[in-house]
C-alpha atoms as a PDB file:
ATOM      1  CA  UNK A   1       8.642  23.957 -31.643  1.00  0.00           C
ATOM      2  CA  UNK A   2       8.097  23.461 -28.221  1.00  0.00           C
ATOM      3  CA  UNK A   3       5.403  20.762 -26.825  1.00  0.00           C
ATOM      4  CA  UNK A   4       2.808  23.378 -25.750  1.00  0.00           C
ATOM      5  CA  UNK A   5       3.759  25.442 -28.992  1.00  0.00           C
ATOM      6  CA  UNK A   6       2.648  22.200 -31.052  1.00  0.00           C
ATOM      7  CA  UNK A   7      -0.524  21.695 -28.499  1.00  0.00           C
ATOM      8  CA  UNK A   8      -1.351  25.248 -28.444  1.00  0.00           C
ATOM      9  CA  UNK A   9      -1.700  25.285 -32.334  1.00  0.00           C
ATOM     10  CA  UNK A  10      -3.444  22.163 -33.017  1.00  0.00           C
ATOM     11  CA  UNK A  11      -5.965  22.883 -29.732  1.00  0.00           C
ATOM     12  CA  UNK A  12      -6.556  26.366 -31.939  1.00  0.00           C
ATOM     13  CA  UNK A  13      -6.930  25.149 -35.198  1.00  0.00           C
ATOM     14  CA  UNK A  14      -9.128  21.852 -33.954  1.00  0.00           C
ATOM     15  CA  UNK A  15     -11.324  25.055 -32.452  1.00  0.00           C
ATOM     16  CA  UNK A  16     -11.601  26.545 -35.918  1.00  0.00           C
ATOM     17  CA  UNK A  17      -9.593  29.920 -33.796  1.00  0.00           C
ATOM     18  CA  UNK A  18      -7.898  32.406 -35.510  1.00  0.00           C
ATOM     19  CA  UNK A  19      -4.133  33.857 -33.844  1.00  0.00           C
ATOM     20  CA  UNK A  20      -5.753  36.555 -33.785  1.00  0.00           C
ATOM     21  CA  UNK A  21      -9.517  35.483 -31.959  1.00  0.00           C
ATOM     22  CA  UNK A  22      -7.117  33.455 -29.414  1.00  0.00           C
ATOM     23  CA  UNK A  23      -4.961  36.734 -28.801  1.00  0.00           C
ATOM     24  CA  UNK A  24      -7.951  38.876 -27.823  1.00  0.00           C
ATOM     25  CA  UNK A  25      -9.580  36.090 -25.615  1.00  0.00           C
ATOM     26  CA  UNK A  26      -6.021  35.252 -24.069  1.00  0.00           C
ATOM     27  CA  UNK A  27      -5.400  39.570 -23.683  1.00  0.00           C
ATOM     28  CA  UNK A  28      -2.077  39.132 -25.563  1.00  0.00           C
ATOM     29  CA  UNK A  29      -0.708  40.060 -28.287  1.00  0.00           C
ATOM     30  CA  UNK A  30      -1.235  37.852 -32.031  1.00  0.00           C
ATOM     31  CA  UNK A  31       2.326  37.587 -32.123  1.00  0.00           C
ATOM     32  CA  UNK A  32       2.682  37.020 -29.153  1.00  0.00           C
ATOM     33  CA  UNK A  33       0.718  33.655 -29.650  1.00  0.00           C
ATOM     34  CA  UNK A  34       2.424  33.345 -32.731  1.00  0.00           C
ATOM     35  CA  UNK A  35       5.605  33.069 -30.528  1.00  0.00           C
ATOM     36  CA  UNK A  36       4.144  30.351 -28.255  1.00  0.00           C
ATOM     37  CA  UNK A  37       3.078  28.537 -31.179  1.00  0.00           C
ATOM     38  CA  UNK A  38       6.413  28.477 -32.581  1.00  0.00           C
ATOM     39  CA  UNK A  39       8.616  27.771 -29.090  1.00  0.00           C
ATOM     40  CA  UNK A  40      10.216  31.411 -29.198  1.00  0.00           C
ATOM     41  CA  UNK A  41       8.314  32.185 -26.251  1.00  0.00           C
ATOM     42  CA  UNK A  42       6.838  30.290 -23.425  1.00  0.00           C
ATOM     43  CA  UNK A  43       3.835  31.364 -21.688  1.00  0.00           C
ATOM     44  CA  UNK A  44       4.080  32.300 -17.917  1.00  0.00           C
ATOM     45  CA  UNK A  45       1.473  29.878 -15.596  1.00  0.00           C
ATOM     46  CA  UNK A  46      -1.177  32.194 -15.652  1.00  0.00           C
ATOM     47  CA  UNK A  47      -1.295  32.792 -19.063  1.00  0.00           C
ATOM     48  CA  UNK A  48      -1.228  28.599 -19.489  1.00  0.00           C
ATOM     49  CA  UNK A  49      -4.474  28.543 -17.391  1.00  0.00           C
ATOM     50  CA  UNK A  50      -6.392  31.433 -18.973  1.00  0.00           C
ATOM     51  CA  UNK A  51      -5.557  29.482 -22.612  1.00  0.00           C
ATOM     52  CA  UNK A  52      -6.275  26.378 -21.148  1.00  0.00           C
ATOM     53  CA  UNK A  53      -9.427  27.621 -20.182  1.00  0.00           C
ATOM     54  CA  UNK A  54     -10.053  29.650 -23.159  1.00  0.00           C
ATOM     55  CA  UNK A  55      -9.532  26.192 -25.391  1.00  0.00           C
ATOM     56  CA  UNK A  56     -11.448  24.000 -23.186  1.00  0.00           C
ATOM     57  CA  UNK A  57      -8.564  21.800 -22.067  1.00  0.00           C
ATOM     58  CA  UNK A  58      -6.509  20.920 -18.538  1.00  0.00           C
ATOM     59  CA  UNK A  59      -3.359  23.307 -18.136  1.00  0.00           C
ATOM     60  CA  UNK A  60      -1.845  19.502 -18.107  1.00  0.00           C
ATOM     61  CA  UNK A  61      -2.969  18.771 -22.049  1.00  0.00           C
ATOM     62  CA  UNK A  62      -1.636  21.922 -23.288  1.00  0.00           C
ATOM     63  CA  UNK A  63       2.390  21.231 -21.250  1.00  0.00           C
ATOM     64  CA  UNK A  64       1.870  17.552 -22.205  1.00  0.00           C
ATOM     65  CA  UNK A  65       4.567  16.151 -24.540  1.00  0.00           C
ATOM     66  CA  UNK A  66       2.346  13.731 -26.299  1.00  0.00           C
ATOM     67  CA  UNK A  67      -0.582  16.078 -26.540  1.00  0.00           C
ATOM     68  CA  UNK A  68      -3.863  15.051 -25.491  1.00  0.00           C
ATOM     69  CA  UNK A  69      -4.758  12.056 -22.767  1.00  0.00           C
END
């Protein structure tokens, strides 16, 4: 798992956010988040931003490798 796949998941789950609640707000697909979450995919920059703003968070705390600041 990736550093943003292991952010990405624990931003979600902290937010009480289904795959599927993220997918629709993030206008991808719930495997597709699925994928980020797990490192088999990695997000392109403007899908980092609308997640980051989605969960709240700098684009920097979701591509940090020790999580948040």
């Amino acid at each position: 798992m990736t550093s943003i796949g292991k952010n990405l998941r624990t931003l979600r789950e902290e937010r009480n956010m289904s795959l599927e609640e993220l997918a629709i707000k993030a206008r991808v697909g719930k495997d597709t988040i699925e994928k980020y979450e797990t490192g088999e995919k990695i997000p392109n920059n403007q899908t980092i931003l609308r997640l980051s703003t989605i969960l709240d968070v700098p684009a920097s705390e979701l591509l940090n490798e020790n999580g948040k600041k």
